[in-house]
Protein backbone atom coordinates (compact mmCIF):
# COMPACT_ATOMS: atom_id res chain seq x y z
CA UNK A 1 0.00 0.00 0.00
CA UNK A 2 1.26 3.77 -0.97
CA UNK A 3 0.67 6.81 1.17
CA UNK A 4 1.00 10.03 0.52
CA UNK A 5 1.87 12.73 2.78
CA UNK A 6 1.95 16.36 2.35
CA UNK A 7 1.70 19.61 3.58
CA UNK A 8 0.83 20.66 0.15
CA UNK A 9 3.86 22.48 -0.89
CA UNK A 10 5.98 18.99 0.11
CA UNK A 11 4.98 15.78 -0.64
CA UNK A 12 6.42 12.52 0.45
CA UNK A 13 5.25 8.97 -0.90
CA UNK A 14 5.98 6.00 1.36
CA UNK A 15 5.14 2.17 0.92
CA UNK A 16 3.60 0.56 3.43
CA UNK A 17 4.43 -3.20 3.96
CA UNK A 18 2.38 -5.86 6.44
CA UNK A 19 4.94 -8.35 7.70
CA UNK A 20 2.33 -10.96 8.29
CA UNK A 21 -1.38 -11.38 7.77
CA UNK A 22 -2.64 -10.99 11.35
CA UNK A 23 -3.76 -7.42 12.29
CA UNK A 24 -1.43 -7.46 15.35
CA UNK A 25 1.77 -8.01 12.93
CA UNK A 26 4.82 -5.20 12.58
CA UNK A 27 4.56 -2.92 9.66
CA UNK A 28 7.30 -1.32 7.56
CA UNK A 29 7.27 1.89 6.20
CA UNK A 30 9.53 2.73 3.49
CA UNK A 31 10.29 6.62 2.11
CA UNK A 32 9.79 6.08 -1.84
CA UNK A 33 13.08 8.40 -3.57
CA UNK A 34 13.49 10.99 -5.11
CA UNK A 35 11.06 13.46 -3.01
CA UNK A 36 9.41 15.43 -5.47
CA UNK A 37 10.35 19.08 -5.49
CA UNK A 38 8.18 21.67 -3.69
CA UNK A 39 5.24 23.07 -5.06
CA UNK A 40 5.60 27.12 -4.48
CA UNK A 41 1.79 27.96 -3.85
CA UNK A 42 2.73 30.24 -0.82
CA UNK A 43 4.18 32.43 -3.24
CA UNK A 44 2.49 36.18 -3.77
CA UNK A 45 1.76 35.89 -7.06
CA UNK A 46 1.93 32.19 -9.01
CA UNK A 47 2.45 31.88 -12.41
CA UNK A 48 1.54 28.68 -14.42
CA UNK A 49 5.29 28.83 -15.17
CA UNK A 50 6.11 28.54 -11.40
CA UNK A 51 4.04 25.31 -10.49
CA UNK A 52 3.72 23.64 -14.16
CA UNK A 53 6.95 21.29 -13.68
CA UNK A 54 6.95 20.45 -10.14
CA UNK A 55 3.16 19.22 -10.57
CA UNK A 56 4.25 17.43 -13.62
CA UNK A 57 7.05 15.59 -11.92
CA UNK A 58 4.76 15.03 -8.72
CA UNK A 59 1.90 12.91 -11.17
CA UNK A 60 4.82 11.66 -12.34
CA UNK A 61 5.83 9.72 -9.77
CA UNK A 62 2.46 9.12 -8.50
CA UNK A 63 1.54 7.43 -11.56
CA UNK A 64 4.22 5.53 -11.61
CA UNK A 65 3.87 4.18 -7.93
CA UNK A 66 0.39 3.56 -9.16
CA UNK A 67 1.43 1.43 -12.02
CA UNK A 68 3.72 -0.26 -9.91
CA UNK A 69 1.01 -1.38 -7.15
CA UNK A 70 -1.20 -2.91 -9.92
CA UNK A 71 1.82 -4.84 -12.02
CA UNK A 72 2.38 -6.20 -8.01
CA UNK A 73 -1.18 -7.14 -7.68
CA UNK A 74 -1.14 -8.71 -11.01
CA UNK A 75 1.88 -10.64 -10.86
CA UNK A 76 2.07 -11.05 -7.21
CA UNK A 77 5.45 -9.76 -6.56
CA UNK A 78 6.57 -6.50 -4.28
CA UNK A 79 9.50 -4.27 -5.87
CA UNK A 80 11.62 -2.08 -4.54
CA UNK A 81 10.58 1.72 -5.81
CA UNK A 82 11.12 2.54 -1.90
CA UNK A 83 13.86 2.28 0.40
């Protein structure tokens, strides 16, 4: 399972991993890399210019981690996007 965290300017993805199947069993929690940049919206004035490529890179990633939950699901294995 992904998570995402933000304060909405930063945004951190982590991976959440159940170490066994009962519901009293140890999680994991993994930071997926690279952090995507800041998104500047406490600026004064906010161009499309200022927040077009750190939103871009932010779906980015999110699509990938996406992607990379349902190839898991599919094929029944767990990668390692996060560390």
């Amino acid at each position: 399972m992904f998570c995402i965290i933000s304060t909405g300017i930063e945004w951190i993805m982590t991976k959440v991993i159940l170490k066994s199947n009962s519901n009293g069993g140890n999680v994991e929690v993994r930071v997926c890399l690279p952090i995507p940049d800041p998104i500047p919206i406490n600026k004064v004035s906010l161009s499309r210019g200022d927040i077009r490529e750190p939103v871009s890179k932010l779906l980015l990633q999110i699509k990938g981690l996406l992607e990379e939950q349902k190839n898991s699901l599919v094929s029944g294995k767990r990668h390692r996007s996060c560390q």
